[in-house]
N, C-alpha and C. Protein backbone atom coordinates (compact mmCIF):
# COMPACT_ATOMS: atom_id res chain seq x y z
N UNK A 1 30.69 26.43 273.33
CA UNK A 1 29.40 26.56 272.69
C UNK A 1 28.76 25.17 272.64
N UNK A 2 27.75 24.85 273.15
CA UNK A 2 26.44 23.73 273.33
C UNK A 2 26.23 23.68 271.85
N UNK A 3 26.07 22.48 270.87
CA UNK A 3 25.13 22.38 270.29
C UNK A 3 24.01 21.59 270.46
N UNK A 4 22.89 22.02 269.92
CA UNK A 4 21.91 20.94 270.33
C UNK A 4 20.81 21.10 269.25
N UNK A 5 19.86 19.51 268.92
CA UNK A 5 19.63 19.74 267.58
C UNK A 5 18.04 20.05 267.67
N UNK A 6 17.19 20.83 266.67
CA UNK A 6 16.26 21.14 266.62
C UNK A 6 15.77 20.32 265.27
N UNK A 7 14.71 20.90 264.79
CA UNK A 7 13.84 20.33 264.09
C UNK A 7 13.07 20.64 262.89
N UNK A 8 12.53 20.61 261.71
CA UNK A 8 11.55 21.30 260.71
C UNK A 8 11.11 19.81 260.24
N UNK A 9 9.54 20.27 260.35
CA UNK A 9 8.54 18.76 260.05
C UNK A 9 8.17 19.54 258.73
N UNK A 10 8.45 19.35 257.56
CA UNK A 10 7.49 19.81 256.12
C UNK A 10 6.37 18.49 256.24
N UNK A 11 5.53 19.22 256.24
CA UNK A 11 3.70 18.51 255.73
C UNK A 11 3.50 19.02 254.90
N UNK A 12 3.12 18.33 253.82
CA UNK A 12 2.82 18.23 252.28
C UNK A 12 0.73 17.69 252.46
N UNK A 13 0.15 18.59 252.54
CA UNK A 13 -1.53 18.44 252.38
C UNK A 13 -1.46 17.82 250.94
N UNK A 14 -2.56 16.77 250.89
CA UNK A 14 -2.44 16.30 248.90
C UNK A 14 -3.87 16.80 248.31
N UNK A 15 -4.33 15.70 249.09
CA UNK A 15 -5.64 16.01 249.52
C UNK A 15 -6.36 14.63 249.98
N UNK A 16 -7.90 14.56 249.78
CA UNK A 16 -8.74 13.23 250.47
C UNK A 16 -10.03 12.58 249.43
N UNK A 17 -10.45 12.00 249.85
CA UNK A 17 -11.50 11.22 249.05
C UNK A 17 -12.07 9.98 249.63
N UNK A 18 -13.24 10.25 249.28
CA UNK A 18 -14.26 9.59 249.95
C UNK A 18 -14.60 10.01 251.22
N UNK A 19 -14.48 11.25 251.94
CA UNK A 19 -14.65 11.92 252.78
C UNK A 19 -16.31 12.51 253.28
N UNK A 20 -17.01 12.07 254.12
CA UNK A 20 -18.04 12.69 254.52
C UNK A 20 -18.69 13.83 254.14
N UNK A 21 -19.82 13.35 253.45
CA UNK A 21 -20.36 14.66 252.52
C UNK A 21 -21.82 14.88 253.29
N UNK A 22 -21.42 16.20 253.82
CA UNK A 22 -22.09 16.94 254.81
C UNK A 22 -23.54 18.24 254.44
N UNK A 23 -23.00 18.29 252.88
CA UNK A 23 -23.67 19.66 252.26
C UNK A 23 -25.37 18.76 251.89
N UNK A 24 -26.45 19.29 252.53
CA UNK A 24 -27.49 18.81 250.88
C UNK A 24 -27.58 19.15 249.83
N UNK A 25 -26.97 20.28 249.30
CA UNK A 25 -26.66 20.45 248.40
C UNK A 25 -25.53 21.24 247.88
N UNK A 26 -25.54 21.30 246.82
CA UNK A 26 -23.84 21.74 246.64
C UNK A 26 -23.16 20.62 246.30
N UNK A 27 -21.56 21.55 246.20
CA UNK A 27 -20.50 20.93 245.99
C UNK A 27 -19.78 21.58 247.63
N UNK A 28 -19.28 20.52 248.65
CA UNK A 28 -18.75 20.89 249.65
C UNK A 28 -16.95 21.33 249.73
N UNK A 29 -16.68 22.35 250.03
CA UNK A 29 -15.45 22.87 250.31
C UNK A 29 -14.67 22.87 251.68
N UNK A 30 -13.72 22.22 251.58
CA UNK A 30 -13.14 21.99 252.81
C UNK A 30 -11.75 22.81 253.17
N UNK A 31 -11.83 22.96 254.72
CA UNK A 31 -10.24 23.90 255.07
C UNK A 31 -10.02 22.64 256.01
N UNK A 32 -8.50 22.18 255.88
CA UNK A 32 -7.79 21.12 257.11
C UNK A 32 -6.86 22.20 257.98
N UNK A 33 -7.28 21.64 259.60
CA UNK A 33 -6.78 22.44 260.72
C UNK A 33 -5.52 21.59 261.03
N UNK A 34 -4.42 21.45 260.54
CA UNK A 34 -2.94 21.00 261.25
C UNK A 34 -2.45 21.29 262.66
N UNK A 35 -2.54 20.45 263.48
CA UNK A 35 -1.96 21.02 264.78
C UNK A 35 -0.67 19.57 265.11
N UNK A 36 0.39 20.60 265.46
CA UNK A 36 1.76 19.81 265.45
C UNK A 36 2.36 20.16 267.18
N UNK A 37 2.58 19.87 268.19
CA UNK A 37 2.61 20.70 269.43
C UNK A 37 1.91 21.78 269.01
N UNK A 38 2.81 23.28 269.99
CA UNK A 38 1.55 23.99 269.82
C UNK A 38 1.32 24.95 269.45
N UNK A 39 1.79 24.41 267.59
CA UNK A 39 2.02 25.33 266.46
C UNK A 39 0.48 24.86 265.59
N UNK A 40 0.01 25.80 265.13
CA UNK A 40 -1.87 25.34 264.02
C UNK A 40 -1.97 26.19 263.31
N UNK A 41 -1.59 25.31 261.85
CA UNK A 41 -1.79 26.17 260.83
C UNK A 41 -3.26 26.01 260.07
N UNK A 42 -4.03 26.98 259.14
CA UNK A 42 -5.04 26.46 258.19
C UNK A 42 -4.59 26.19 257.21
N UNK A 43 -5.14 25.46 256.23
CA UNK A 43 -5.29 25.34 254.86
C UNK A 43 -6.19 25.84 254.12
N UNK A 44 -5.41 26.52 252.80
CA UNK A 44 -6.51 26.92 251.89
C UNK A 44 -7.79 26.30 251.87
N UNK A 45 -8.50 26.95 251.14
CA UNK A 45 -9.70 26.03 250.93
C UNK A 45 -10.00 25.01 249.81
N UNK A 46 -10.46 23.74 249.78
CA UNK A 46 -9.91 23.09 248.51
C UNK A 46 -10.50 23.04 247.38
N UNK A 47 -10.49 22.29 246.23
CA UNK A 47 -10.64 22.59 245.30
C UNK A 47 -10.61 21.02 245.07
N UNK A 48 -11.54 20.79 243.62
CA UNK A 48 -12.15 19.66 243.12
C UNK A 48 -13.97 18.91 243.70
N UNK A 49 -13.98 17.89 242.81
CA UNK A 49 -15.32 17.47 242.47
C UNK A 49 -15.67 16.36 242.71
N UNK A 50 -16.94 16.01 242.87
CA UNK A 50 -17.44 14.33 243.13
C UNK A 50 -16.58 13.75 244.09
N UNK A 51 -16.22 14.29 245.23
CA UNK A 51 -15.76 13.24 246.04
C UNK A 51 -14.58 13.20 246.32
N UNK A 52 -13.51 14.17 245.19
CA UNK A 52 -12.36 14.19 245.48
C UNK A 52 -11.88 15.78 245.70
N UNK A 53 -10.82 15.56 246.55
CA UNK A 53 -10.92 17.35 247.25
C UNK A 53 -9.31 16.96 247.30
N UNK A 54 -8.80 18.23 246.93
CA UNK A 54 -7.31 18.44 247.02
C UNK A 54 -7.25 19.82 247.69
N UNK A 55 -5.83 20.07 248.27
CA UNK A 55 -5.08 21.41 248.65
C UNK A 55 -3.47 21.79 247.68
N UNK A 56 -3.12 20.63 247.57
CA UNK A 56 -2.01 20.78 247.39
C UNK A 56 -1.02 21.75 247.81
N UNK A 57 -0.90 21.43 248.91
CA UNK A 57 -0.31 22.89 250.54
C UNK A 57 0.92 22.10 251.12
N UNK A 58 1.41 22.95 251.35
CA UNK A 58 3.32 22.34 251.80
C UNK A 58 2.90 23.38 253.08
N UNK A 59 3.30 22.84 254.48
CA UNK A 59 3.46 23.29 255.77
C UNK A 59 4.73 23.06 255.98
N UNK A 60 5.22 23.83 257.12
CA UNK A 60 6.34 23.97 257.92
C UNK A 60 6.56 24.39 259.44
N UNK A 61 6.48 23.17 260.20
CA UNK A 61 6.50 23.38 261.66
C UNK A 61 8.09 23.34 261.81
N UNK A 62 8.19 24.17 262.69
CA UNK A 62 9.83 24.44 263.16
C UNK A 62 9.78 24.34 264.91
N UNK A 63 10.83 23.57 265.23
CA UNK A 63 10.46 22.63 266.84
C UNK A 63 12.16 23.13 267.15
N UNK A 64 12.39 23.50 267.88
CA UNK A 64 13.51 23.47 269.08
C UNK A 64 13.55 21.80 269.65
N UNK A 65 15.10 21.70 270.24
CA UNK A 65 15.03 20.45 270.51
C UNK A 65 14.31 20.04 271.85
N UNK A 66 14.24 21.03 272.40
CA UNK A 66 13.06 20.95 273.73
C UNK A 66 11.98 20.61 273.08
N UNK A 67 11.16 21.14 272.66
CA UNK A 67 10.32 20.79 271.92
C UNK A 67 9.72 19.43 271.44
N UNK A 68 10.88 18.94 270.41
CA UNK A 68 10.86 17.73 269.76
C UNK A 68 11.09 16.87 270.57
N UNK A 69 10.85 16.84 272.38
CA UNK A 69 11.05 15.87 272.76
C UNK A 69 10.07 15.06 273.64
N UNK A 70 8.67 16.60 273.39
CA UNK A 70 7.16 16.38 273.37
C UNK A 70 6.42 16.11 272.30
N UNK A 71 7.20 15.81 271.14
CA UNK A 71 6.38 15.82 269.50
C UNK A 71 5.79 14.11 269.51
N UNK A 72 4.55 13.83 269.86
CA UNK A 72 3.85 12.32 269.34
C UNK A 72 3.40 12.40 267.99
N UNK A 73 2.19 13.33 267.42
CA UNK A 73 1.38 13.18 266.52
C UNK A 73 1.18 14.58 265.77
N UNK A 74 0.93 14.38 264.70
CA UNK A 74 0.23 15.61 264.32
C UNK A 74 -1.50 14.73 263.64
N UNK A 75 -2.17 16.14 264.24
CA UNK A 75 -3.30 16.08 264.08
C UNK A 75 -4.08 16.98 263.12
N UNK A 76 -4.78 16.43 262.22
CA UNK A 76 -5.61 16.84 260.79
C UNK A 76 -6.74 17.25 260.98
N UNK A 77 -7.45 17.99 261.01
CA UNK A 77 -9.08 17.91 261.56
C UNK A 77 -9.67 18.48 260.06
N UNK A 78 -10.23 17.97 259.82
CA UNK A 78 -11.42 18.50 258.54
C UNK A 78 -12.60 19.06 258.82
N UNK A 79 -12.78 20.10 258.13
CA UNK A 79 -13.80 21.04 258.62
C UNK A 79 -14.69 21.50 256.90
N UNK A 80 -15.73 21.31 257.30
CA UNK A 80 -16.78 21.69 255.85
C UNK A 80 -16.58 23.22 255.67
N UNK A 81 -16.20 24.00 254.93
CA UNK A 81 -16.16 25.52 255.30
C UNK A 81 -17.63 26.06 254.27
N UNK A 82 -18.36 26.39 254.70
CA UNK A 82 -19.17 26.99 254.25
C UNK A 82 -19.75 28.92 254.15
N UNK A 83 -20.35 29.35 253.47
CA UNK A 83 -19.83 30.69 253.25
C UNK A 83 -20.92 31.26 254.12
N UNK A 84 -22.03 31.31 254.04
CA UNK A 84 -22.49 31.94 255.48
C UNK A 84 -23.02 31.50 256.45
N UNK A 85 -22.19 30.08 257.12
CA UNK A 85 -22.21 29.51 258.09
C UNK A 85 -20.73 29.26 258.73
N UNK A 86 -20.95 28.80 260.25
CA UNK A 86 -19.65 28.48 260.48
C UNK A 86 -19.18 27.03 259.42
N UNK A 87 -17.84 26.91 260.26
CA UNK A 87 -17.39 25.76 259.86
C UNK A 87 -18.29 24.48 260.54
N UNK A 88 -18.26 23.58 259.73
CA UNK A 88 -18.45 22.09 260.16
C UNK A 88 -17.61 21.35 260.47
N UNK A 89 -17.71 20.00 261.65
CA UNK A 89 -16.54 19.60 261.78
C UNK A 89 -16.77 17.98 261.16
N UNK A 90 -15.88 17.64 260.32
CA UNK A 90 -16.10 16.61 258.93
C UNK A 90 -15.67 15.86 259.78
N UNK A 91 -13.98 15.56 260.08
CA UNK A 91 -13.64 14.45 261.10
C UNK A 91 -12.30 14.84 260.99
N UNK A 92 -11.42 13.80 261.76
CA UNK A 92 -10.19 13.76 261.89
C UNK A 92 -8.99 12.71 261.34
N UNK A 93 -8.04 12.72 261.67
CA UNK A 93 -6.76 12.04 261.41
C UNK A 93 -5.50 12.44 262.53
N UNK A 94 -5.00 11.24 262.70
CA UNK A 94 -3.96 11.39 263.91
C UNK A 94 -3.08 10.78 263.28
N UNK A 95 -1.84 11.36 263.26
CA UNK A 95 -0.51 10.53 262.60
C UNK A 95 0.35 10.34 263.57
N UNK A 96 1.41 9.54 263.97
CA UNK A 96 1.98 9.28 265.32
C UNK A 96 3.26 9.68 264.54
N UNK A 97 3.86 11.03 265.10
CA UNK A 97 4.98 11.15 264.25
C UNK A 97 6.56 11.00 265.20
N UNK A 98 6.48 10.11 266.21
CA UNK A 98 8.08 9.86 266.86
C UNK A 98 8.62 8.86 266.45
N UNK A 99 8.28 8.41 265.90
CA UNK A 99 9.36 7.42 265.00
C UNK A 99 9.94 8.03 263.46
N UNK A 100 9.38 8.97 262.77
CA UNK A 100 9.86 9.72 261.79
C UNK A 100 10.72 11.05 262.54
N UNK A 101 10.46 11.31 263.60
CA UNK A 101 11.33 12.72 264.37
C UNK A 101 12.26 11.57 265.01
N UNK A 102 12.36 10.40 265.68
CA UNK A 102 13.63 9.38 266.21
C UNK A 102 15.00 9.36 265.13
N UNK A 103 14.11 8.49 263.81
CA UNK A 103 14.87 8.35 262.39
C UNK A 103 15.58 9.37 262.42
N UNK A 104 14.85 10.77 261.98
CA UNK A 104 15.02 11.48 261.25
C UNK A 104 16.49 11.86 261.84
N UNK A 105 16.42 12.36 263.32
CA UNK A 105 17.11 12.66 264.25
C UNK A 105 18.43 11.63 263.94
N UNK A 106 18.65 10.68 263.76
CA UNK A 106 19.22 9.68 263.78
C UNK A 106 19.81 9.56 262.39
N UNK A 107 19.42 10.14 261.42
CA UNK A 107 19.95 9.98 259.77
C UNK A 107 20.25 11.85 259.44
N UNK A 108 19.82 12.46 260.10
CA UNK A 108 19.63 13.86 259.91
C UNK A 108 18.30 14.33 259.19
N UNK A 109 17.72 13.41 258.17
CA UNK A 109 16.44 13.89 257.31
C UNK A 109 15.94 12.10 256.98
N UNK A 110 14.47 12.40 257.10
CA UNK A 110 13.90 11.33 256.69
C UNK A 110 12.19 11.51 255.75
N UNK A 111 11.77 11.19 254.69
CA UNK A 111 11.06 11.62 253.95
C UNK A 111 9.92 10.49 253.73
N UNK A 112 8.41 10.45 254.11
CA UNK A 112 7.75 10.07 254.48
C UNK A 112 6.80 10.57 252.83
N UNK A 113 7.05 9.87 251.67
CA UNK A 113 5.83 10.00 250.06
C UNK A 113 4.84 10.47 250.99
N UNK A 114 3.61 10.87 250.02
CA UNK A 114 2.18 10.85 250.03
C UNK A 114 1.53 9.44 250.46
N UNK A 115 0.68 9.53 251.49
CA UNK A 115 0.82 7.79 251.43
C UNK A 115 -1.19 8.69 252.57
N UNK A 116 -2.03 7.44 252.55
CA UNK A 116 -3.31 8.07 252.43
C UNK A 116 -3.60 7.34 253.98
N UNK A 117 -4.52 8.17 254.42
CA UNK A 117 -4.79 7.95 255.97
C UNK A 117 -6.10 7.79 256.27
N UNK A 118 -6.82 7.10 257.38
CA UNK A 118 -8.20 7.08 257.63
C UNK A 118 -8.75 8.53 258.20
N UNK A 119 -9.60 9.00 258.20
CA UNK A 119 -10.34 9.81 258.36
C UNK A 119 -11.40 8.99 259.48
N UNK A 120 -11.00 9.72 260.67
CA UNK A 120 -12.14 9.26 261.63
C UNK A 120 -13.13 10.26 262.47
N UNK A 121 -14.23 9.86 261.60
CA UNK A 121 -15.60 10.82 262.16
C UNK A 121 -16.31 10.83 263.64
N UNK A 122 -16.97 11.73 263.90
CA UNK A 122 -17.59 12.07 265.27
C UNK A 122 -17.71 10.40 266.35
N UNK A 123 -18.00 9.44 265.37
CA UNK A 123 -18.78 8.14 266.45
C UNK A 123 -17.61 6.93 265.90
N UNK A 124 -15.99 7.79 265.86
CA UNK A 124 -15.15 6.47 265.73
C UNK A 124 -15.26 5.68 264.93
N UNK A 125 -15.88 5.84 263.97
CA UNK A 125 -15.69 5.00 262.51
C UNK A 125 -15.03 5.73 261.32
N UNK A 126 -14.82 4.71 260.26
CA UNK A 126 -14.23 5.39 259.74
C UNK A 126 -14.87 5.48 258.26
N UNK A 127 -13.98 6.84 257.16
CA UNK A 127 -14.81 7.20 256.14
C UNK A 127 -14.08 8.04 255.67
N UNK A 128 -13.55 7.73 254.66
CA UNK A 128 -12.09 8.17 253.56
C UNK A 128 -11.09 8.89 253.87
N UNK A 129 -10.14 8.65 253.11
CA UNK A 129 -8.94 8.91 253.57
C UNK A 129 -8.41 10.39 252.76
N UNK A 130 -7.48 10.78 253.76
CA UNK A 130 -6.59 12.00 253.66
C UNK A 130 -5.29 11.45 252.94
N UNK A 131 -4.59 12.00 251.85
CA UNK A 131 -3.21 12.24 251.61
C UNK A 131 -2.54 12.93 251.77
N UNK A 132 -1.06 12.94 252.95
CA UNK A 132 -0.29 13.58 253.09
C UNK A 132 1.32 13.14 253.07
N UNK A 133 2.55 13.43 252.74
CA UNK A 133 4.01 13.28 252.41
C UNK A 133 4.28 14.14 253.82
N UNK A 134 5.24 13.73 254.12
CA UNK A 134 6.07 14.18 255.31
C UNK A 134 7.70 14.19 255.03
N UNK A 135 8.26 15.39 255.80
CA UNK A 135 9.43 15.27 255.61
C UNK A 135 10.54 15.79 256.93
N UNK A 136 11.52 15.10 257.67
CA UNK A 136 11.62 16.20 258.98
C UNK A 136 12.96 15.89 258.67
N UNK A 137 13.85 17.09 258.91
CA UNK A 137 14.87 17.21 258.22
C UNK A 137 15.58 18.04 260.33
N UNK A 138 16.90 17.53 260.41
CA UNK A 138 17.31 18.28 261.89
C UNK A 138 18.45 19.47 261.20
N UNK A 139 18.10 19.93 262.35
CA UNK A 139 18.94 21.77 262.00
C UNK A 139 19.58 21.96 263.82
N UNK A 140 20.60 22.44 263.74
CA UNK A 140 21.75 22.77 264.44
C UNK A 140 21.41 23.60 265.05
N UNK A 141 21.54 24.05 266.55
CA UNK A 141 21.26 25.24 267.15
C UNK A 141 22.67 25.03 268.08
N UNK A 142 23.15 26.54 268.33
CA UNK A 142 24.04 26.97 269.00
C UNK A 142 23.38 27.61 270.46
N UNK A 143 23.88 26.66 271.65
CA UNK A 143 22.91 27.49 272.52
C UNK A 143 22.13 27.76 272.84
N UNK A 144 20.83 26.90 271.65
CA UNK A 144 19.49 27.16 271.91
C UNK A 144 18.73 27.73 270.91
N UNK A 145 19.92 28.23 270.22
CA UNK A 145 19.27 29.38 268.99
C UNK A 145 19.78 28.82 267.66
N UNK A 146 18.95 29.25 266.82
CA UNK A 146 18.99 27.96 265.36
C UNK A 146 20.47 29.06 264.48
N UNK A 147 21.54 28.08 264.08
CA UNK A 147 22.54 28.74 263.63
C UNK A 147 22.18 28.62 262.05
N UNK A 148 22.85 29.86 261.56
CA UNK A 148 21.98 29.68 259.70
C UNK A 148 23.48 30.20 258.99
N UNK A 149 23.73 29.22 258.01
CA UNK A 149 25.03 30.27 257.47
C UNK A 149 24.25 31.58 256.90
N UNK A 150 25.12 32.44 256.48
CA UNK A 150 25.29 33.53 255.93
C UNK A 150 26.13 34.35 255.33
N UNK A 151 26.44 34.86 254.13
CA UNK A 151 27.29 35.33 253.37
C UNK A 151 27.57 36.66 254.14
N UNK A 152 27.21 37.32 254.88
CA UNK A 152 27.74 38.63 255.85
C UNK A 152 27.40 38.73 257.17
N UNK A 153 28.57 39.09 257.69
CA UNK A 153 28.49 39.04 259.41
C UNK A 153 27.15 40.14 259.15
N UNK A 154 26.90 41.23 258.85
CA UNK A 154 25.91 41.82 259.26
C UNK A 154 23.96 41.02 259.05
N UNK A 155 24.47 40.25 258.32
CA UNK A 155 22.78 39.79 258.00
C UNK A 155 22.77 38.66 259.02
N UNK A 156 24.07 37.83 259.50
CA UNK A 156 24.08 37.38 260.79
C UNK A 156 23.79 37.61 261.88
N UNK A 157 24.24 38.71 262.31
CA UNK A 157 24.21 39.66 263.57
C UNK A 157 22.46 39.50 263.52
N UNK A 158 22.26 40.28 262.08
CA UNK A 158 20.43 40.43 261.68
C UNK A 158 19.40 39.49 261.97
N UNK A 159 19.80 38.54 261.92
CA UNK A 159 19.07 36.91 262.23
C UNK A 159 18.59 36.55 263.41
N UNK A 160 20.51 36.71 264.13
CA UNK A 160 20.15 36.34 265.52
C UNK A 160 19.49 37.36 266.32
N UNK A 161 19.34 38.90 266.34
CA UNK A 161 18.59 39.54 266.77
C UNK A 161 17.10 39.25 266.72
N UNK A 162 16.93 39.14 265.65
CA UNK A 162 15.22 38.90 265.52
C UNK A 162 15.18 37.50 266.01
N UNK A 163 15.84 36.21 265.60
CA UNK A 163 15.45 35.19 266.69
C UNK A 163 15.17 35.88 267.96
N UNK A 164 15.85 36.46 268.72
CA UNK A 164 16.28 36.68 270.33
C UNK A 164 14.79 37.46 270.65
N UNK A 165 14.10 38.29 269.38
CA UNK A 165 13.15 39.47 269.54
C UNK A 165 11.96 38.12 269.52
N UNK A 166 11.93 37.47 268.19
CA UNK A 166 11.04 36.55 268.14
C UNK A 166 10.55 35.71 269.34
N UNK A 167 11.92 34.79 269.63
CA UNK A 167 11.34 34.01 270.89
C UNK A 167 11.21 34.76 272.49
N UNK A 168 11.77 36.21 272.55
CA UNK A 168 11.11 36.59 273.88
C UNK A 168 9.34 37.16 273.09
N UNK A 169 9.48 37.34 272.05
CA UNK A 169 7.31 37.30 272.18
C UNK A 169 7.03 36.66 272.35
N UNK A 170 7.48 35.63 272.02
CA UNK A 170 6.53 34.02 271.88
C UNK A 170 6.34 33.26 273.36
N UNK A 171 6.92 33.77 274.03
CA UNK A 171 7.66 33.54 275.51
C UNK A 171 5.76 33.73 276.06
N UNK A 172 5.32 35.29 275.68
CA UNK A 172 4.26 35.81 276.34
C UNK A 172 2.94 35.84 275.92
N UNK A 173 3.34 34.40 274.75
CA UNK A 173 1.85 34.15 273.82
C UNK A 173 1.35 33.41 274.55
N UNK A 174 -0.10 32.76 274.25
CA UNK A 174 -0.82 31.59 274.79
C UNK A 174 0.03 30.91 273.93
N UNK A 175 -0.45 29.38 275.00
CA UNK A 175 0.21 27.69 274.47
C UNK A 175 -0.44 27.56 273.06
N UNK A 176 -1.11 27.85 272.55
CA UNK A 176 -0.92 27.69 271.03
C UNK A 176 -1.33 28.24 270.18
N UNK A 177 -0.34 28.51 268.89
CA UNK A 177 0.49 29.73 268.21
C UNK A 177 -0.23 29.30 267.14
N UNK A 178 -1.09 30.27 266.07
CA UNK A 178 -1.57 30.18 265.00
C UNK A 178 -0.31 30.49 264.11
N UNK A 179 -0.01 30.03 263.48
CA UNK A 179 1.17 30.12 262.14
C UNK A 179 0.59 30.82 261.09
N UNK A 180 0.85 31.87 260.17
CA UNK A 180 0.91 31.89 259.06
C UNK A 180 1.87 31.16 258.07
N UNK A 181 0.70 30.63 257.07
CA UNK A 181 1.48 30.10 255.46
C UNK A 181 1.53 30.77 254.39
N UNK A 182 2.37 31.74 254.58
CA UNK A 182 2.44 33.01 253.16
C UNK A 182 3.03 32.31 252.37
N UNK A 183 4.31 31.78 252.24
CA UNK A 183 5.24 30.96 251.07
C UNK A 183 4.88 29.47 251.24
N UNK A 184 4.12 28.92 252.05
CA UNK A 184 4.14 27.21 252.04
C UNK A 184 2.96 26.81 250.88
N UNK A 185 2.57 27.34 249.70
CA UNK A 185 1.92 26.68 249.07
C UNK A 185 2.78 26.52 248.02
N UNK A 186 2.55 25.01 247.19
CA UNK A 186 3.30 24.27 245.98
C UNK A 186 2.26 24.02 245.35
């Protein structure tokens, strides 16, 4: 039996401030687009006033070690969400994350606080920052397939089936996979 190691990046959304205020009027509400390879999750929509906007949203990208061996950055995009218009696009953030997936890989888990990032708008300048905590912790795969203890051979057996069901769909998706976050909010 091969082992070989895979991956889970937790992104912790905090939130931002001083961020590009797009509305003439109003109070502006924002959703952040996470894209990690070519997994993209949304974020709620946020909440707070004058300038300061929180989510307080816990993500979870899960990478095979194939995978993690295309992982550079994850990318933040801020978007104005407004209610009967589309979205706006506020600006971005690029985090270079192979030196926290190297570590991590290398210690087994490595944990990256809340720590605040530039926000860079349409013409490359910049204009307040995002807070986000990171955390990438490595997980064991047998073969390719992520091994999980379990208190009964049958909920085992149960696991690895639906892996095997899971990744032949995913096999026949487009290159990139919208995620649901049903349990990732804190």
């Amino acid at each position: 039996m091969t082992l070989m190691k895979g991956g889970t990046l937790e992104v912790v959304l905090v939130g931002a401030q001083g961020i590009k205020h797009t509305n003439l009027t109003g109070i502006p509400v924002y959703n952040a687009l996470l894209e990690c390879g070519d997994k993209l999750y949304h974020s709620k929509r946020s909440s707070g006033k004058h300038g300061e906007v929180y989510w307080n949203q816990k993500f979870r990208f899960e990478f095979s070690s194939v995978e993690m061996r295309h992982l550079m950055h994850l990318k933040i995009r801020l978007m104005n969400s407004r209610k009967l218009r589309a979205s706006e696009f506020v600006g971005q953030t690029i985090v270079h994350i192979g030196g926290i997936i190297e570590e991590g890989t290398t210690r087994g888990m490595v944990e990256v606080k809340p720590t605040a990032y530039n926000v860079v708008l349409d013409d490359d300048t910049y204009r307040g920052e995002i807070k986000l905590g990171m955390k990438f912790t490595v997980t064991t795969e047998a073969n390719g397939w992520e091994s999980k203890s379990s208190t009964s051979d049958d909920e085992e057996e149960h696991q690895s089936l639906w892996s095997i069901i899971r990744k032949l769909v995913l096999r026949f998706l487009p290159n990139k996979t919208v995620c649901q976050n049903k349990a990732g909010q804190i």
